[in-house]
Each structure stands twice: as C-alpha cells, then as structure tokens.
Protein backbone atom coordinates (compact mmCIF):
# COMPACT_ATOMS: atom_id res chain seq x y z
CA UNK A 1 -56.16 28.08 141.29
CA UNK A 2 -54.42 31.37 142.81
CA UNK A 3 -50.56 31.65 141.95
CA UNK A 4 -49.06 30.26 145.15
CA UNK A 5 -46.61 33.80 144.90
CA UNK A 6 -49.94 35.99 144.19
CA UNK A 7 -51.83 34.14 147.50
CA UNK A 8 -48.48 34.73 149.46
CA UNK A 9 -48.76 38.86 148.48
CA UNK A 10 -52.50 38.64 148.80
CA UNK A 11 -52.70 36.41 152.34
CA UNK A 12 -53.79 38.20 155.57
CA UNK A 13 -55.58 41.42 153.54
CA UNK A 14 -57.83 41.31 156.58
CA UNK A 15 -55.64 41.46 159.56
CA UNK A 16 -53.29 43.96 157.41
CA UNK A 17 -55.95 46.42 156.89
CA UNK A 18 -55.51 48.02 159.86
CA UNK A 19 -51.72 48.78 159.43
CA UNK A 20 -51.94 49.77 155.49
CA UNK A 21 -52.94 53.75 156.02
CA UNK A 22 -49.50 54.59 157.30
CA UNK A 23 -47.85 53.17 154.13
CA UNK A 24 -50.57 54.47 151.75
CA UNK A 25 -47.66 57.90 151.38
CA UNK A 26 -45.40 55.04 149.79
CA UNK A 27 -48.02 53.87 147.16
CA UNK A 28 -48.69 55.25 143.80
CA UNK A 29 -51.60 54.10 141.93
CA UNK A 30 -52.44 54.45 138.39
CA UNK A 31 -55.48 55.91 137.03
CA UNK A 32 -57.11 52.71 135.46
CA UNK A 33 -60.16 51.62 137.17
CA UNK A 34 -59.87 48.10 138.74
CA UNK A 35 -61.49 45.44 136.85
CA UNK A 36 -64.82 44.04 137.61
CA UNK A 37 -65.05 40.36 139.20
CA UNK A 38 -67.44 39.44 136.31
CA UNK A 39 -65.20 38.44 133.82
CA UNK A 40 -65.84 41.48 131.39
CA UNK A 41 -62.84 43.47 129.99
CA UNK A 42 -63.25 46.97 131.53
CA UNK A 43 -63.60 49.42 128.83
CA UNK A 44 -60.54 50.20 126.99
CA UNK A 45 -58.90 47.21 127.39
CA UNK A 46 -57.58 44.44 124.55
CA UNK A 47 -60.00 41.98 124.87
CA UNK A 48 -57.83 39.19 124.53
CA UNK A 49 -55.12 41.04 126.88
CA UNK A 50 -57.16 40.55 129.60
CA UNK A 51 -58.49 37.01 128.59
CA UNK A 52 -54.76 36.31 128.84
CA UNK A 53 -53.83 37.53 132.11
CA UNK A 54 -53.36 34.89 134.95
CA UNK A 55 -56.88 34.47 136.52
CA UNK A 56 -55.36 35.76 139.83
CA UNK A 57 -54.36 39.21 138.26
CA UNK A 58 -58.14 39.92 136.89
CA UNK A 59 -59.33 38.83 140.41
CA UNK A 60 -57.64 41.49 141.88
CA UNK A 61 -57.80 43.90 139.15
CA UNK A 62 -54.40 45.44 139.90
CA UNK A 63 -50.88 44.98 138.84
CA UNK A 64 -48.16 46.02 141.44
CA UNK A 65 -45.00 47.16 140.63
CA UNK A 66 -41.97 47.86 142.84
CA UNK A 67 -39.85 50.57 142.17
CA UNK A 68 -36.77 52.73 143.14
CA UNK A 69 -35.83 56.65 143.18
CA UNK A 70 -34.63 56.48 139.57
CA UNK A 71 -35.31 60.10 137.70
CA UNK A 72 -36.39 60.01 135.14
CA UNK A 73 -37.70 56.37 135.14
CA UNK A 74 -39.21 57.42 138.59
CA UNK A 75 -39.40 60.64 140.45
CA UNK A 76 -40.62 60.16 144.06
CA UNK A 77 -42.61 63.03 145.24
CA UNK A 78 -43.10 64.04 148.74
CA UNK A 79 -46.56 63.02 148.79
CA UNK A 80 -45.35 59.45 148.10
CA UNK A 81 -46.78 60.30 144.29
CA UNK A 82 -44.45 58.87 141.18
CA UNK A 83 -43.79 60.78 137.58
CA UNK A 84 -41.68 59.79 135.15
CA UNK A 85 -41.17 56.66 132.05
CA UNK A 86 -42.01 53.93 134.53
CA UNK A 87 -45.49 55.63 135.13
CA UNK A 88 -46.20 56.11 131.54
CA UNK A 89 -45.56 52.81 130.48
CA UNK A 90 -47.73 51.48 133.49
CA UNK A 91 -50.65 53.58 132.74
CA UNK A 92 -50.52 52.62 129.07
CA UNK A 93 -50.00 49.03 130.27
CA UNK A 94 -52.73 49.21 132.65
CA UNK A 95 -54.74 50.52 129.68
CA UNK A 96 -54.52 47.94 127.41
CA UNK A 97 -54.27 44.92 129.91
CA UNK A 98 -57.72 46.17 131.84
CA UNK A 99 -56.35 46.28 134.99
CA UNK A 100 -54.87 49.37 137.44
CA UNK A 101 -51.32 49.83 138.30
CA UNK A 102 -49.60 50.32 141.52
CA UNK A 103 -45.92 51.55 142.44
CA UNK A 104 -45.15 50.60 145.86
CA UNK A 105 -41.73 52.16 146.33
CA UNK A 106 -38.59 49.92 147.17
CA UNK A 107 -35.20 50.88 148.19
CA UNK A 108 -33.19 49.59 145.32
CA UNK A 109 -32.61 46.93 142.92
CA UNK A 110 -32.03 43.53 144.96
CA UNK A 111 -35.10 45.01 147.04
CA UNK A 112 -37.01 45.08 143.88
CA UNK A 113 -35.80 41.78 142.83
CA UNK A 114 -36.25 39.90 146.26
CA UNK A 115 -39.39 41.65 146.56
CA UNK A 116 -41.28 39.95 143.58
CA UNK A 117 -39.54 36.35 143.82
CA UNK A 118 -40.94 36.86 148.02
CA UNK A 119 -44.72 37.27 145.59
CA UNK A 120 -44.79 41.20 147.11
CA UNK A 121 -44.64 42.83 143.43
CA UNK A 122 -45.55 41.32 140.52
CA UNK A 123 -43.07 43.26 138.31
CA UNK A 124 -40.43 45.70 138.25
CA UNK A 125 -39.38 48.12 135.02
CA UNK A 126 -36.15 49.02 135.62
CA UNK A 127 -33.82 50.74 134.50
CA UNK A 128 -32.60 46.87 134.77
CA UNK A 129 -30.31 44.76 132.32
CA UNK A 130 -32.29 41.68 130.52
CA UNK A 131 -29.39 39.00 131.60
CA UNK A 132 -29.75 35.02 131.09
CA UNK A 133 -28.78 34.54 134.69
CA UNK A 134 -31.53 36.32 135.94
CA UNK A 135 -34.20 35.07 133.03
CA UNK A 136 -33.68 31.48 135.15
CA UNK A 137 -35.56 33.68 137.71
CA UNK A 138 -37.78 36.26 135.69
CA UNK A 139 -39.32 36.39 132.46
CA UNK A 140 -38.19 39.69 130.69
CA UNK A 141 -39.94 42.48 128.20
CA UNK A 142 -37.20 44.55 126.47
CA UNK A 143 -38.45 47.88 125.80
CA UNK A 144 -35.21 50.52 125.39
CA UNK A 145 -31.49 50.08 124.95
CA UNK A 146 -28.61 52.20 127.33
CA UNK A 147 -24.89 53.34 127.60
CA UNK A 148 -23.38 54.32 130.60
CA UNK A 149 -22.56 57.49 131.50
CA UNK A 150 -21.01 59.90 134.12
CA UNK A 151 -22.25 62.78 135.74
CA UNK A 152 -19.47 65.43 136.70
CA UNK A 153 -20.26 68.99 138.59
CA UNK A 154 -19.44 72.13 136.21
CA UNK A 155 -17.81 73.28 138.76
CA UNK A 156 -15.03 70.21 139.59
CA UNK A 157 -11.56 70.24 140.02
CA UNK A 158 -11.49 66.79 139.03
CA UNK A 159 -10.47 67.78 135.28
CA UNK A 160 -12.94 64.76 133.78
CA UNK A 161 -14.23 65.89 130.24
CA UNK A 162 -13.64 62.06 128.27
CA UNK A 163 -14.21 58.78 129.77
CA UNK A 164 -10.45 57.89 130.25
CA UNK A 165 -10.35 60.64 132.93
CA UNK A 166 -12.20 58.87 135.34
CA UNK A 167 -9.30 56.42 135.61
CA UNK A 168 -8.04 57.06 139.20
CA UNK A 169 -10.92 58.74 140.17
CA UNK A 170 -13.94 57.82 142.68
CA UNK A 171 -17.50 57.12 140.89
CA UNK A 172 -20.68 56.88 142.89
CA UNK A 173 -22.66 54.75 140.79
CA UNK A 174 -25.73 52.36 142.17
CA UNK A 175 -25.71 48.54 143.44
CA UNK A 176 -26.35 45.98 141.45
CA UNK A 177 -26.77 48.00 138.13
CA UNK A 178 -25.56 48.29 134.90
CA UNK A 179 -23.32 51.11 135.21
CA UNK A 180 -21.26 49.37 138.29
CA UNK A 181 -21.20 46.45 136.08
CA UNK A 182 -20.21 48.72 133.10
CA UNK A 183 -17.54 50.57 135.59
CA UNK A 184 -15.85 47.28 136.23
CA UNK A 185 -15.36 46.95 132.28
CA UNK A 186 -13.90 51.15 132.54
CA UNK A 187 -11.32 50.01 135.10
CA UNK A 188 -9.83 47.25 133.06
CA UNK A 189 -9.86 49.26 130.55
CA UNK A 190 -7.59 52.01 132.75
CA UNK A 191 -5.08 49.32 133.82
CA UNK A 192 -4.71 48.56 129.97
CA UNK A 193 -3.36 51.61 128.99
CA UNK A 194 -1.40 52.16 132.02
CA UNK A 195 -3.71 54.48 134.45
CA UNK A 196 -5.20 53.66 137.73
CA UNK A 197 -8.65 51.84 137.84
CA UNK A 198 -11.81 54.23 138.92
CA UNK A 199 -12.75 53.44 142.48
CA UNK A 200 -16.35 52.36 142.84
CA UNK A 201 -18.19 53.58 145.37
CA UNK A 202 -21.63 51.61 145.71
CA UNK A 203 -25.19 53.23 146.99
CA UNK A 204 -28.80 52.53 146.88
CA UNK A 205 -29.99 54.58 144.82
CA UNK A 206 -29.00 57.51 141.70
CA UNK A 207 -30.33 59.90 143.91
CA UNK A 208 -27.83 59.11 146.95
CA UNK A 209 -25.01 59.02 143.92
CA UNK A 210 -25.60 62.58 142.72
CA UNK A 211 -25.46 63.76 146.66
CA UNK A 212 -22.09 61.77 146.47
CA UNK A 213 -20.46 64.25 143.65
CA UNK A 214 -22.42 67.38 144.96
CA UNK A 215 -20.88 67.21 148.78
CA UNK A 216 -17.10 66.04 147.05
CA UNK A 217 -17.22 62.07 148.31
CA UNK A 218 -17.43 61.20 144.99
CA UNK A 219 -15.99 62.62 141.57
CA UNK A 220 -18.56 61.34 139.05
CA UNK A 221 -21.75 59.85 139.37
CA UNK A 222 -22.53 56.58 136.89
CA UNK A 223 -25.49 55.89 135.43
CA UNK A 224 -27.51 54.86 132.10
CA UNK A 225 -27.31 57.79 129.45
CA UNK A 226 -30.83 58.67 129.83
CA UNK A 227 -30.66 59.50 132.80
CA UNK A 228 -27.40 61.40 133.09
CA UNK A 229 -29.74 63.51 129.77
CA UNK A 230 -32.08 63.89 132.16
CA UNK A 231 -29.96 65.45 134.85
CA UNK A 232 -27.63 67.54 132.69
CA UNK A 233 -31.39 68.96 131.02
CA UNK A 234 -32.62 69.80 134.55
CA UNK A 235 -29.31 71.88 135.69
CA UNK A 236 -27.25 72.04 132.48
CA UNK A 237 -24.95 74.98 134.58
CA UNK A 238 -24.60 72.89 137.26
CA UNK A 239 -23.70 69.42 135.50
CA UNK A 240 -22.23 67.81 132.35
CA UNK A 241 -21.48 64.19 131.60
CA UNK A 242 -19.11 61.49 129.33
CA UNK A 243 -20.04 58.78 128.09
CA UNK A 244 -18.16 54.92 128.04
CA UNK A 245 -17.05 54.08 124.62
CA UNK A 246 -16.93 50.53 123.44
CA UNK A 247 -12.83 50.56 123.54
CA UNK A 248 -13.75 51.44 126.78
CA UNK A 249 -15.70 48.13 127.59
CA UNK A 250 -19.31 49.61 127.49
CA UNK A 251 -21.83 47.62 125.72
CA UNK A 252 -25.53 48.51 124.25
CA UNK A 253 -27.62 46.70 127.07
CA UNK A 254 -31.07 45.68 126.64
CA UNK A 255 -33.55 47.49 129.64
CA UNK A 256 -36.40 45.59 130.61
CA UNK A 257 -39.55 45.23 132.74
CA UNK A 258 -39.08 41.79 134.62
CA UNK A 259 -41.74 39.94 136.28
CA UNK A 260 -41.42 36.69 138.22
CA UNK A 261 -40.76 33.86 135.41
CA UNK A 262 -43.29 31.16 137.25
CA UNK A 263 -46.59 33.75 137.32
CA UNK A 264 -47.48 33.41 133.83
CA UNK A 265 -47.36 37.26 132.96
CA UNK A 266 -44.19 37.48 130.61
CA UNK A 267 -45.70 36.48 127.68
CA UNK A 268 -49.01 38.64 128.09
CA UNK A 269 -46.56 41.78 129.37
CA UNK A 270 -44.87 41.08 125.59
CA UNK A 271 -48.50 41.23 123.61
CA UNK A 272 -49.38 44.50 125.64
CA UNK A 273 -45.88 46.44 124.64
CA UNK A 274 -46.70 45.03 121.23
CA UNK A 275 -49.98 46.55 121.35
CA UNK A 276 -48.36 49.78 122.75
CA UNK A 277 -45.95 49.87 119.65
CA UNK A 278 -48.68 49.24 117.20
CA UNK A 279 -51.10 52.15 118.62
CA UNK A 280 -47.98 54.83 118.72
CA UNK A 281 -48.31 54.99 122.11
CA UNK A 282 -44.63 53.84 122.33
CA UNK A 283 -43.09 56.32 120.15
CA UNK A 284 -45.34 58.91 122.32
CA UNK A 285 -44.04 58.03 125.36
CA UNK A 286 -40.11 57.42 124.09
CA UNK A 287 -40.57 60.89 122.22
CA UNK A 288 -41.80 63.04 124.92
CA UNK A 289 -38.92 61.70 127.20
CA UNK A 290 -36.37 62.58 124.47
CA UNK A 291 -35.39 58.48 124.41
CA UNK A 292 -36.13 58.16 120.86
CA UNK A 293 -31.90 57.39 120.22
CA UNK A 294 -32.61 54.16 122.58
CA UNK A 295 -35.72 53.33 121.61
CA UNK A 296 -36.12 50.02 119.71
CA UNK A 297 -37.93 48.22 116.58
CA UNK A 298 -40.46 45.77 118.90
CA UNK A 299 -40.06 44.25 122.33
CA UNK A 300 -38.21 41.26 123.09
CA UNK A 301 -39.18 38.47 125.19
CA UNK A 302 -36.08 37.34 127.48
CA UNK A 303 -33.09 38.89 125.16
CA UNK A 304 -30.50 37.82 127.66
CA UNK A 305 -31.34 34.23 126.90
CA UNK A 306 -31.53 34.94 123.46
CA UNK A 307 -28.11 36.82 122.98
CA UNK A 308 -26.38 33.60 125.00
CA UNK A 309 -27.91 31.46 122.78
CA UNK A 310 -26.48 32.98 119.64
C-alpha cells in the first residue's frame, strides 16, 4: 500500500507534467539509473538494501532530496546543477540502495523540513542538528560532527581575531541552524564576563550571510566549521575565521540526514551509511572534502534521542 506522504508527492504526475519543464533548472539528479518495476536490484546495488526499501521508493526508483545553498554541503550552479558533500553521499547512497537521487532545491531549513513532513522530499542531509524534538518528527542518520564558527573579512575594521570579540558585534548567521542556536549560547556567554551580547542577524541561507559581512551589514558570518574551512580555502586573502570554544557555550553537534520518521526509510538510510563505511567509501568522501577532523566511528540512528536518554 503506497505511503499516504509518498501518494501525496506522487498524486497528479499527469496533470503536472505539463508545468514540470520550467522547474527542471531547479532539479539535480544523480547518476544512478532508476530501478526497474520488476523487483530486481539494479546492478550495483545491496541486495538486501533494496529488498528493504519501502515498496513505494522501488516503485518509483528515485529518492528526492530537498536542499539549500549550503557550500560546501551544496553548491548551486547556474544551470540549476548541485556539487558538493550532499551530492557525494547521495550518489554513493543511490549506489548502494538501487535507486537514483534527486536534489530539488529549497530555500532554507524550515522549507526543507516542512517540505518532507508536506510528503514533497523524502529526505534532507543537512548541515542539520540530530535533536530529540525533531526525532518525534524525523528519523535521523548521523554521519559528521560540527563547531561553529565565524567568518570575518581580512580586510575589517571590526578587530575580531578570538571568539570573545564578537561580543557587541552583528553576526549574520542562518535561520533555524546550529550556529544561531550556538550564537545564543556566545551571547550569554558575553553578558557573563561583562561585554555586550552579539546581535543576531537571521537569513535564509550561508550564502545571503557572507553577502551580509562583504557589503558591511554584518561583522561576521556564523556557520558550522566546515564550512567556514571551506570559505577561508576558496579566498584565504579575502577571509579568516574563529571558532566558539566550549567556555564559550559551543557544543560538538551531531549532523544528520533526516527523513520523515513515519515512511519507513530511517532504518534502511542507517544500513546504507553502514555499508558506505564498510566499503571506504566514507572515508573517501570525508577525505577528499578535508572533513576527516569531524568525521565519525559509524552512523547513528536518532542520536538526539539517544543523548536525552542518557
């Protein structure tokens, strides 16, 4: 019996057909063949990955996930095309599960979120925290562990070269993620040892934040430590970052692919990073992105609820 999400995303492929070409620019899709209708694995794929997947998913031979502008997780050409982590793991995911992958391109995290509880995406990979409020919602896969950190221009007057110096100061950092979660923690900190808090300053995506501290409406830019790596790599004359300390309220937060906690796919996402880990191809992917100081031992099925239960 089709997932009553999956029927809601797949209802009316008909009468959408003739709309979809103008949004095809906003739709990556991996290069895994779609699975056959006769029940076969395609080649390549775990046998009993694809035996496991919810009958609806090998129907339609595809996997979609949402996702933001996120560099490096994903880079949004402007062909509508996606590079970066997110597309690895999906294509390496897509290998072993039999099925293609899709990135149909959201405008931020409560999109992406929304999006697959509305049955539009089955999952979403983040850069997201594994919390047990939102495992009442979604099932998650914890692949990588993050800091925060701050971008700053070379070139600012602002004087920030440690953490404490952004108390006082205006940082662009993106809604509903870690880092403005992680900036909250920064500001008490400030107020503890006398200074101002940092001023948030909340946008949709990292992209819009680095605009932010490049035209001088913001002084720093927040956002998880590989990413600010990534950025600092790409211009290192043009940008250098600090990162929160644990005095400072940051924590070691568990990054995750979600996907809706009612369609069945959590545990089967879990057995396909495990199979990931086990072939290398996780240490490939976490070593060519330079991520192998976040990278972790195995995967963890819903941490957040884990961590709350301890």
């Amino acid at each position: 019996m089709r997932h009553p999400r999956r029927a809601h995303r797949t209802a009316g492929r008909g009468l959408a057909a003739a709309v979809l070409a103008p949004l095809l620019a906003l739709t990556a899709c991996g290069g895994q063949p779609a699975a056959e209708p006769s029940g076969e694995p395609p080649a390549g794929a775990v046998p009993a990955l694809y035996a496991a997947l919810p009958s609806e998913v090998r129907e339609d031979g595809v996997l979609r996930f949402a996702g933001d502008s996120h560099p490096p997780y994903r880079t949004i050409g402007s062909d509508g095309s996606v590079t970066g982590i997110d597309k690895d793991f999906q294509d390496a995911l897509g290998r072993v599960l039999g099925v293609r992958t899709e990135t149909v391109v959201v405008d931020g995290l409560p999109a992406a979120l929304q999006g697959m509880l509305a049955g539009r995406y089955d999952a979403f990979n983040g850069p997201v925290k594994a919390t047990a409020e939102r495992e009442q919602q979604f099932d998650t896969v914890t692949w990588m562990t993050t800091r925060s950190s701050y971008i700053v221009p070379t070139s600012s007057a602002a004087a920030i070269t440690v953490p404490e110096d952004l108390c006082g100061k205006r940082v662009a950092v993106t809604t509903g993620s870690i880092t403005e979660e992680q900036l909250r923690k920064l500001s008490e900190y400030c107020t503890t040892i006398g200074r101002p808090a940092a001023e948030s300053l909340a946008l949709s995506e990292t992209n819009d934040t680095l605009l932010a501290v490049e035209s001088g409406r913001a002084d720093a830019a927040g956002m998880t430590q590989a990413a600010a790596i990534d950025v600092k790599t790409e211009a290192p004359d043009r940008f250098t970052y600090v990162t929160q300390t644990e005095e400072q309220g940051a924590t070691t937060d568990n990054l995750a692919l979600f996907v809706p906690e009612d369609g069945g796919l959590g545990p089967v996402v879990l057995d396909a990073f495990r199979e990931l880990f086990a072939d290398g191809t996780y240490a490939q992917i976490m070593q060519k992105w330079d991520l192998t100081d976040v990278a972790v031992t195995e995967p963890i099925l819903n941490a957040g609820t884990a961590e709350g239960a301890g």
